[in-house]
ModelCIF file with pLDDT and N, C-alpha, C, O atoms, coordinates in Angstrom:
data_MODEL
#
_entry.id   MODEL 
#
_entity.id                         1 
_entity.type                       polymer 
_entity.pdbx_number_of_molecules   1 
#
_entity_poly.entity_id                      1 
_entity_poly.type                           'polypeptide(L)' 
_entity_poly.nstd_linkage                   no 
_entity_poly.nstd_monomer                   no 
_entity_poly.pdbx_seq_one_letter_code       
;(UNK)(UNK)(UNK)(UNK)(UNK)(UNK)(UNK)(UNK)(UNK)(UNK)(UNK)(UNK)(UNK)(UNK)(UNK)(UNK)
(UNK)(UNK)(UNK)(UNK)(UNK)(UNK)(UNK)(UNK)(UNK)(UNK)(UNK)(UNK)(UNK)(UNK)(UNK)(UNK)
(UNK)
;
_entity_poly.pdbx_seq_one_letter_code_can   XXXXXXXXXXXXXXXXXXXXXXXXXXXXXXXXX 
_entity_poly.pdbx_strand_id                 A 
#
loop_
_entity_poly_seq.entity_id 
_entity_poly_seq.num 
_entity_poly_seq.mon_id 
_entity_poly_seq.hetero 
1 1  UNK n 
1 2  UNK n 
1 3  UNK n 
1 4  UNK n 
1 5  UNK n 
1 6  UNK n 
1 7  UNK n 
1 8  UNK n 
1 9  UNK n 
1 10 UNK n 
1 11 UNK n 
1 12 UNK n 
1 13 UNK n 
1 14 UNK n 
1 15 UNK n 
1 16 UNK n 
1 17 UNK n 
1 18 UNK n 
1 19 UNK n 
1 20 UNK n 
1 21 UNK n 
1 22 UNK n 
1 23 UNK n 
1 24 UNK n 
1 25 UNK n 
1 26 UNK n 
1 27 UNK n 
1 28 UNK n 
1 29 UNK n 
1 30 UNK n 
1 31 UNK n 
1 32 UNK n 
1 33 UNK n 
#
_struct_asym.id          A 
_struct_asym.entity_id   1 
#
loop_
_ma_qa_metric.id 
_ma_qa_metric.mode 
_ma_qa_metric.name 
_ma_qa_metric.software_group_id 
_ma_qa_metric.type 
1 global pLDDT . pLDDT 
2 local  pLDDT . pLDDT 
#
_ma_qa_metric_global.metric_id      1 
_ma_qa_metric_global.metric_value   75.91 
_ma_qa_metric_global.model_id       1 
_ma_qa_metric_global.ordinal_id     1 
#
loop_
_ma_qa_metric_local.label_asym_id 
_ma_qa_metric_local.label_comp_id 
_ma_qa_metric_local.label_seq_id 
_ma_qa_metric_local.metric_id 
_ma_qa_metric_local.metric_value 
_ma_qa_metric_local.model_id 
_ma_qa_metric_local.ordinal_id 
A UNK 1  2 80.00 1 1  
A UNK 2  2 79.00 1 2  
A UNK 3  2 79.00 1 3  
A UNK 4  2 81.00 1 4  
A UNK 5  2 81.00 1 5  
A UNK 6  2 80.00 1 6  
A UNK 7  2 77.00 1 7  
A UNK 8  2 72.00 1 8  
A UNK 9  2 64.00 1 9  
A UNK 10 2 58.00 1 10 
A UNK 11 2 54.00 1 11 
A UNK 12 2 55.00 1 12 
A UNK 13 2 55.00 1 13 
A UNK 14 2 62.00 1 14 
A UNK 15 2 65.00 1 15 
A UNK 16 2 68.00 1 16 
A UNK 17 2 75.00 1 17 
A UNK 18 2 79.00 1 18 
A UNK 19 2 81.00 1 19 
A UNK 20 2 80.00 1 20 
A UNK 21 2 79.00 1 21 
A UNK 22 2 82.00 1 22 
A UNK 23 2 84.00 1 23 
A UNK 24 2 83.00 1 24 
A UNK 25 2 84.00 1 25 
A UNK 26 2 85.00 1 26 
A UNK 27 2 85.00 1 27 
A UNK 28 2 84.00 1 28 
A UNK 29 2 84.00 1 29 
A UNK 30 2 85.00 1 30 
A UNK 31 2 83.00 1 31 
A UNK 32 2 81.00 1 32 
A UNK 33 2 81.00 1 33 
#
loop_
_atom_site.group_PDB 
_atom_site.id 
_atom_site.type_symbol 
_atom_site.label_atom_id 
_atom_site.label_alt_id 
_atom_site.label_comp_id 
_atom_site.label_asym_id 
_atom_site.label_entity_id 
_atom_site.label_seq_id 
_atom_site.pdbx_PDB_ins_code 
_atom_site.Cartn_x 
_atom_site.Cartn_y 
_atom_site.Cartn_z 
_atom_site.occupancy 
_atom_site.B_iso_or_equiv 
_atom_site.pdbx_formal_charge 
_atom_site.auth_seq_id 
_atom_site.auth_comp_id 
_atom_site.auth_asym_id 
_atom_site.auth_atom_id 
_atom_site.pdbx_PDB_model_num 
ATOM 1   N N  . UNK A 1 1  ? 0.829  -1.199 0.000  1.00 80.00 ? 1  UNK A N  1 
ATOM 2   C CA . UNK A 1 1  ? 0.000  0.000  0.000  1.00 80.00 ? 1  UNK A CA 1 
ATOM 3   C C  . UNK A 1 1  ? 0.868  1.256  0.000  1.00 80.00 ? 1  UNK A C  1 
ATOM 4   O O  . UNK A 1 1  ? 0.713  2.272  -0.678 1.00 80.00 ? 1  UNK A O  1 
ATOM 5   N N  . UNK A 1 2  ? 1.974  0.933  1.050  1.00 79.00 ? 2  UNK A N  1 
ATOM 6   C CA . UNK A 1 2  ? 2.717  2.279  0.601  1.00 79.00 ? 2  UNK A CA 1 
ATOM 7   C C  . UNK A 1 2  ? 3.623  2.590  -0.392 1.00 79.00 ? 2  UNK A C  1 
ATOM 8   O O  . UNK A 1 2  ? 4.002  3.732  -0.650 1.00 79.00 ? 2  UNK A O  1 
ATOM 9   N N  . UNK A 1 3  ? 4.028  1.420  -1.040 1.00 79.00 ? 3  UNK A N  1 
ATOM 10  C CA . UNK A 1 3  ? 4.493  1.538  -2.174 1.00 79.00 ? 3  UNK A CA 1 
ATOM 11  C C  . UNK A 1 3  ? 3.189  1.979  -3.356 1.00 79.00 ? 3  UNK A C  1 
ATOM 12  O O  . UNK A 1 3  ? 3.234  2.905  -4.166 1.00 79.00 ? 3  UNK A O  1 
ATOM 13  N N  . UNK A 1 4  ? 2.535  1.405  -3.231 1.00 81.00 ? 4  UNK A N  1 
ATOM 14  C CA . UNK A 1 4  ? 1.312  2.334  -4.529 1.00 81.00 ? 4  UNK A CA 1 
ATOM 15  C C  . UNK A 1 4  ? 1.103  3.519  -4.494 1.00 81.00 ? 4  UNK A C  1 
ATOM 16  O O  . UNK A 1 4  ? 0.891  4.197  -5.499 1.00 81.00 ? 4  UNK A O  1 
ATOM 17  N N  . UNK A 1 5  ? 1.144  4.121  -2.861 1.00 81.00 ? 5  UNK A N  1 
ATOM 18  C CA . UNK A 1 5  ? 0.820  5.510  -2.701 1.00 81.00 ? 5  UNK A CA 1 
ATOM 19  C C  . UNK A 1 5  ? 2.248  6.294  -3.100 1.00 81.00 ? 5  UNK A C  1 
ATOM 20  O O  . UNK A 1 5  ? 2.224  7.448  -3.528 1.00 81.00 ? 5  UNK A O  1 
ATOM 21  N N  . UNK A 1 6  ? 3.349  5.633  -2.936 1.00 80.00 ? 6  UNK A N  1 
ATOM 22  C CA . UNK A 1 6  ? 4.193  6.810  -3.559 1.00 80.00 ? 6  UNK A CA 1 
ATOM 23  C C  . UNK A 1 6  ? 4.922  7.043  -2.037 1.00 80.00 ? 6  UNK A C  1 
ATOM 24  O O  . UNK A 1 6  ? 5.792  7.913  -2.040 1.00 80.00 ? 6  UNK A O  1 
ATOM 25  N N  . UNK A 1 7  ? 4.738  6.558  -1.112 1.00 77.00 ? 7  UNK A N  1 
ATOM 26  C CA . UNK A 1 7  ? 5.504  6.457  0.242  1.00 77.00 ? 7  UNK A CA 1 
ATOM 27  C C  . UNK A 1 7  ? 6.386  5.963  0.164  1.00 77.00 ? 7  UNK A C  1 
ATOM 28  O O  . UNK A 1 7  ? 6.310  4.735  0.136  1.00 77.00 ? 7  UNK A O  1 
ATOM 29  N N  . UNK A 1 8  ? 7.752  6.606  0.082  1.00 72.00 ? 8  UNK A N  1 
ATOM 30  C CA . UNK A 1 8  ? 8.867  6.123  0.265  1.00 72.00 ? 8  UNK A CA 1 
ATOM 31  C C  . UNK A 1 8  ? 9.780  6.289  1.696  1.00 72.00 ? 8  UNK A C  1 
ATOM 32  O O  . UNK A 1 8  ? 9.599  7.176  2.531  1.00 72.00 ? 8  UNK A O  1 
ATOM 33  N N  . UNK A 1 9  ? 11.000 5.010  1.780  1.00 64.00 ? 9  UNK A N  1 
ATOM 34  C CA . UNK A 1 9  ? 11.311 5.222  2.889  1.00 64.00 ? 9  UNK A CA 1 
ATOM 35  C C  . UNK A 1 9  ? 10.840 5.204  4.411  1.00 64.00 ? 9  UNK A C  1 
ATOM 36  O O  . UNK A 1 9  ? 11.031 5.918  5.395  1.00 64.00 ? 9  UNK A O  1 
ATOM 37  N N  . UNK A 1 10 ? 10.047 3.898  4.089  1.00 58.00 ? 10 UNK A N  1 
ATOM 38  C CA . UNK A 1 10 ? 9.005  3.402  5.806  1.00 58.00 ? 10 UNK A CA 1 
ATOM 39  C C  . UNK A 1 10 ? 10.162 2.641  5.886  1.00 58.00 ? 10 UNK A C  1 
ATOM 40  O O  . UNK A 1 10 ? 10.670 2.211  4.850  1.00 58.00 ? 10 UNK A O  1 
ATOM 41  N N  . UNK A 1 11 ? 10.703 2.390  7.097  1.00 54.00 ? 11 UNK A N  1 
ATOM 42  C CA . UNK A 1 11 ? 11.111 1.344  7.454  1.00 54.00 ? 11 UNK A CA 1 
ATOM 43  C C  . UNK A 1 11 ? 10.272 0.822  8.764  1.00 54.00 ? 11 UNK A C  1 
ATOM 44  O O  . UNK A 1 11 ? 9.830  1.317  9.800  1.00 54.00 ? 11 UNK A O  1 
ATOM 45  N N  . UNK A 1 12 ? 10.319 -0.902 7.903  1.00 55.00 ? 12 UNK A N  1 
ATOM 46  C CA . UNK A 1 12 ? 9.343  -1.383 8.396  1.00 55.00 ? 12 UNK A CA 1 
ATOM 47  C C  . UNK A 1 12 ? 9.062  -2.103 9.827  1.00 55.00 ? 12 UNK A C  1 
ATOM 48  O O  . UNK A 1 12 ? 8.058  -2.634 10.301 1.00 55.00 ? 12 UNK A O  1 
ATOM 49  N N  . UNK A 1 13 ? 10.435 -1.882 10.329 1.00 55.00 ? 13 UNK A N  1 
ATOM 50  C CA . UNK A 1 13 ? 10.723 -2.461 11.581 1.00 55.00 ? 13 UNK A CA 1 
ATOM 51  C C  . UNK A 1 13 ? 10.006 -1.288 12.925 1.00 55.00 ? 13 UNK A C  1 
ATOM 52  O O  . UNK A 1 13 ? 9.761  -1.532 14.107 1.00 55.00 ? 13 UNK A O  1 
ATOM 53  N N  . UNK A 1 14 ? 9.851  -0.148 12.216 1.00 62.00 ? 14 UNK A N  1 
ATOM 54  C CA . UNK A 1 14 ? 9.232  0.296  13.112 1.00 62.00 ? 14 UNK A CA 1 
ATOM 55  C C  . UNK A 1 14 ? 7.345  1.149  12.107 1.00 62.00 ? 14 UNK A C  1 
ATOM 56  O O  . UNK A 1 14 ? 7.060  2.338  11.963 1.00 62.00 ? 14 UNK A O  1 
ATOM 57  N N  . UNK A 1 15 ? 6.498  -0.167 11.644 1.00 65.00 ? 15 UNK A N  1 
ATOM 58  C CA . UNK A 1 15 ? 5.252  0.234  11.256 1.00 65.00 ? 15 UNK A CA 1 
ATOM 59  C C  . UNK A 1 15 ? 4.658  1.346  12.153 1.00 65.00 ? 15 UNK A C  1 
ATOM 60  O O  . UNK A 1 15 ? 4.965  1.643  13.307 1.00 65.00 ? 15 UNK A O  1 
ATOM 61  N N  . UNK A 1 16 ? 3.579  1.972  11.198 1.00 68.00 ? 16 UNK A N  1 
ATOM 62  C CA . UNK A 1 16 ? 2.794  3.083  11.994 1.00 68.00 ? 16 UNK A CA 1 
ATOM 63  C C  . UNK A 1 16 ? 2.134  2.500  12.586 1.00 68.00 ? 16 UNK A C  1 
ATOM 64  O O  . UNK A 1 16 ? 2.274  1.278  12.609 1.00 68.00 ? 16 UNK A O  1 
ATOM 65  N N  . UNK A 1 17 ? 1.074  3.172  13.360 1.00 75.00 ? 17 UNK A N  1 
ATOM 66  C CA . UNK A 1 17 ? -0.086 2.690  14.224 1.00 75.00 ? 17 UNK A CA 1 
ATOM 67  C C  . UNK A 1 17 ? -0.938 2.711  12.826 1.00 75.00 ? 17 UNK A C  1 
ATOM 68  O O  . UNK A 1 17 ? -0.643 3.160  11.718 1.00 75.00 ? 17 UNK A O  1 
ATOM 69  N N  . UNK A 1 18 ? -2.106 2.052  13.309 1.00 79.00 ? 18 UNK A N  1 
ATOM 70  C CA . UNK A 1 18 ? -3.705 2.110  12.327 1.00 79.00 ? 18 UNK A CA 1 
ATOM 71  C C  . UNK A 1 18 ? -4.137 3.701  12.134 1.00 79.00 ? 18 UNK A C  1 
ATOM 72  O O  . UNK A 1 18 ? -4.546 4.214  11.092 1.00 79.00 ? 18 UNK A O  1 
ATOM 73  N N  . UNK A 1 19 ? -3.980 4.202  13.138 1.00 81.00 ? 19 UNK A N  1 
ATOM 74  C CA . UNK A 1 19 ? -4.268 5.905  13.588 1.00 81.00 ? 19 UNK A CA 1 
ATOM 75  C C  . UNK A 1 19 ? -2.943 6.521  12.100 1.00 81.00 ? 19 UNK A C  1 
ATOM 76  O O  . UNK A 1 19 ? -3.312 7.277  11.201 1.00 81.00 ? 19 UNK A O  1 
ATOM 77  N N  . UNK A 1 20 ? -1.779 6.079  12.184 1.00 80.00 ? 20 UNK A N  1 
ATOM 78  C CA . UNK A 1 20 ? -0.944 6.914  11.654 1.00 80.00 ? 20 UNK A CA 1 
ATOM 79  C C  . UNK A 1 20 ? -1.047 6.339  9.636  1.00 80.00 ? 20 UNK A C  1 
ATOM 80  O O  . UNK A 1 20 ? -0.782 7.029  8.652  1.00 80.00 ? 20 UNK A O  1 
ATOM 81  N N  . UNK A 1 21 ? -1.414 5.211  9.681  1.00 79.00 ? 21 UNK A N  1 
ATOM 82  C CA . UNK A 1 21 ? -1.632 4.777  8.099  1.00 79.00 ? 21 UNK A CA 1 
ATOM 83  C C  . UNK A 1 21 ? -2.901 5.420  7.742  1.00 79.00 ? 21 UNK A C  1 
ATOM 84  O O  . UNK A 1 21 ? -2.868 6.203  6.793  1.00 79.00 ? 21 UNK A O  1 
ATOM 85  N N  . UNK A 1 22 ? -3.940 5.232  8.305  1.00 82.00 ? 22 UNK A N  1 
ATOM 86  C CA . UNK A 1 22 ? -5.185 6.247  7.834  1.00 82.00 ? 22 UNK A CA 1 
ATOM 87  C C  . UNK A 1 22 ? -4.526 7.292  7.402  1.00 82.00 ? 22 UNK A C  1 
ATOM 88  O O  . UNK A 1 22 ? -4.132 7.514  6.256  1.00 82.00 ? 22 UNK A O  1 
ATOM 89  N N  . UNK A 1 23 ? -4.411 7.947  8.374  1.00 84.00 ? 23 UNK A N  1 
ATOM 90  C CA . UNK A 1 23 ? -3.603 9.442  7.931  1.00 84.00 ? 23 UNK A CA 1 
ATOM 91  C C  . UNK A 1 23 ? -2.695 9.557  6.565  1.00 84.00 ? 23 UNK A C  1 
ATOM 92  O O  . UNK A 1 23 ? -3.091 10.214 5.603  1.00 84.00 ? 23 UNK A O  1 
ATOM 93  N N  . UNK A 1 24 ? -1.690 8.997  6.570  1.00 83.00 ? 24 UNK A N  1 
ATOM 94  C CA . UNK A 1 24 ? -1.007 8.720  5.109  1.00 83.00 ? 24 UNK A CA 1 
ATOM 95  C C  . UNK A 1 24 ? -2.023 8.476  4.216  1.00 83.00 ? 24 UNK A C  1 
ATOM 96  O O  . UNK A 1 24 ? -2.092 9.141  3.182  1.00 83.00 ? 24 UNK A O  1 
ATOM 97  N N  . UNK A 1 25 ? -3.077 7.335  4.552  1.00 84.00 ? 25 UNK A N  1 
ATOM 98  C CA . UNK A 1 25 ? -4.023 6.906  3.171  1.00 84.00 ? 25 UNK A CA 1 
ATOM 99  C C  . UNK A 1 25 ? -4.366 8.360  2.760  1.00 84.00 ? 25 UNK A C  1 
ATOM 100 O O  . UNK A 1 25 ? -4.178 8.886  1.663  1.00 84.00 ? 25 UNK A O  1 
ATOM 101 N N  . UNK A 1 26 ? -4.918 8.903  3.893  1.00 85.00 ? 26 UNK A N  1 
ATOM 102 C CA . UNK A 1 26 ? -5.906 10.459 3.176  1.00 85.00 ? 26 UNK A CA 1 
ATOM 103 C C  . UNK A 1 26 ? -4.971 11.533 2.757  1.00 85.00 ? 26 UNK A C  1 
ATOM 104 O O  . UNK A 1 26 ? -5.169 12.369 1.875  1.00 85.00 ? 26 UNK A O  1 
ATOM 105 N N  . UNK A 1 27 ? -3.691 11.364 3.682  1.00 85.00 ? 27 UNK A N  1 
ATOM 106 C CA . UNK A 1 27 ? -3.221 12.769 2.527  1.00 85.00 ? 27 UNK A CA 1 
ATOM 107 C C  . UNK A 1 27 ? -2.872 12.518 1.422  1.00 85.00 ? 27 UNK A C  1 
ATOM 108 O O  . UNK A 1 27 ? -3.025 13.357 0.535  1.00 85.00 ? 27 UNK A O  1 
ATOM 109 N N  . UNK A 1 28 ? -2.179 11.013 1.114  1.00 84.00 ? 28 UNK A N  1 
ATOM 110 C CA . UNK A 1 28 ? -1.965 10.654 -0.525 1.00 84.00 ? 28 UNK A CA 1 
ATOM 111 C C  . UNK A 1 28 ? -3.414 10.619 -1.381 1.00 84.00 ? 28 UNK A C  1 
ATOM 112 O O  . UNK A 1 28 ? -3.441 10.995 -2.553 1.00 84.00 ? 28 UNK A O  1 
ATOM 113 N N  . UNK A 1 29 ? -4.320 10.252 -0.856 1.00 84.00 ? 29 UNK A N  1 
ATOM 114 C CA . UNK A 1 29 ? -5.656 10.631 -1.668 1.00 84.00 ? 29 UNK A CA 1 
ATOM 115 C C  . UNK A 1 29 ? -5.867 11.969 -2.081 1.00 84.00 ? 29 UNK A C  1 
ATOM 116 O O  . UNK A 1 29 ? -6.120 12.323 -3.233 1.00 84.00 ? 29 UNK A O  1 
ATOM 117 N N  . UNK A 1 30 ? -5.696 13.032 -0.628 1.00 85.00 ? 30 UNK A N  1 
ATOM 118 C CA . UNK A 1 30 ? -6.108 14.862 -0.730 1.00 85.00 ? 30 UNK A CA 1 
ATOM 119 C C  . UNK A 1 30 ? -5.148 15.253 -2.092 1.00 85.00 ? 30 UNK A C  1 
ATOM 120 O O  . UNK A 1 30 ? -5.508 15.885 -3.085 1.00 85.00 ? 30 UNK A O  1 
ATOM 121 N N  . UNK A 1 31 ? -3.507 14.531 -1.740 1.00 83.00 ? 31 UNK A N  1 
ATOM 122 C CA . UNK A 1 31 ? -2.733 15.191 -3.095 1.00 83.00 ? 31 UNK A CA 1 
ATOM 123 C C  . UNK A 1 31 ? -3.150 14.702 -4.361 1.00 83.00 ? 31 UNK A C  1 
ATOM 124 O O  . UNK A 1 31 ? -2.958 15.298 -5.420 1.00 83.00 ? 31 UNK A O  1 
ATOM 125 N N  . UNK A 1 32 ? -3.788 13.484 -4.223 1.00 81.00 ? 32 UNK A N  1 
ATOM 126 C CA . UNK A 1 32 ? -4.402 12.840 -5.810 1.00 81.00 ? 32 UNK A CA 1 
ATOM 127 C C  . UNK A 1 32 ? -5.636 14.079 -6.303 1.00 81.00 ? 32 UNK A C  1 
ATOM 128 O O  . UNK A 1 32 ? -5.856 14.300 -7.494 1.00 81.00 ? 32 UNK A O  1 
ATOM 129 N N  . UNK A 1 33 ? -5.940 14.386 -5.832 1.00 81.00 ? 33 UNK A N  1 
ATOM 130 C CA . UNK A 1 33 ? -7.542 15.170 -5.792 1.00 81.00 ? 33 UNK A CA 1 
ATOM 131 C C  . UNK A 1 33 ? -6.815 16.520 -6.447 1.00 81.00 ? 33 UNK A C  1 
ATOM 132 O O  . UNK A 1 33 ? -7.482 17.527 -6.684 1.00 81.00 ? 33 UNK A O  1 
#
């Protein structure tokens, strides 16, 4: 998912919370818009 959105540079050893990926989902959506 974060590779589709164009998120580069997660490292994955330390994932976001559910709270902090929402957030990414919607601002890569707001900049698609």
């Amino acid at each position: 998912l974060a590779s589709s959105l164009g998120i580069e540079g997660v490292a994955f050893s330390a994932e976001p919370t559910w709270d902090e990926l929402r957030d990414m989902v919607y601002d890569a959506r707001l900049e698609e818009l």
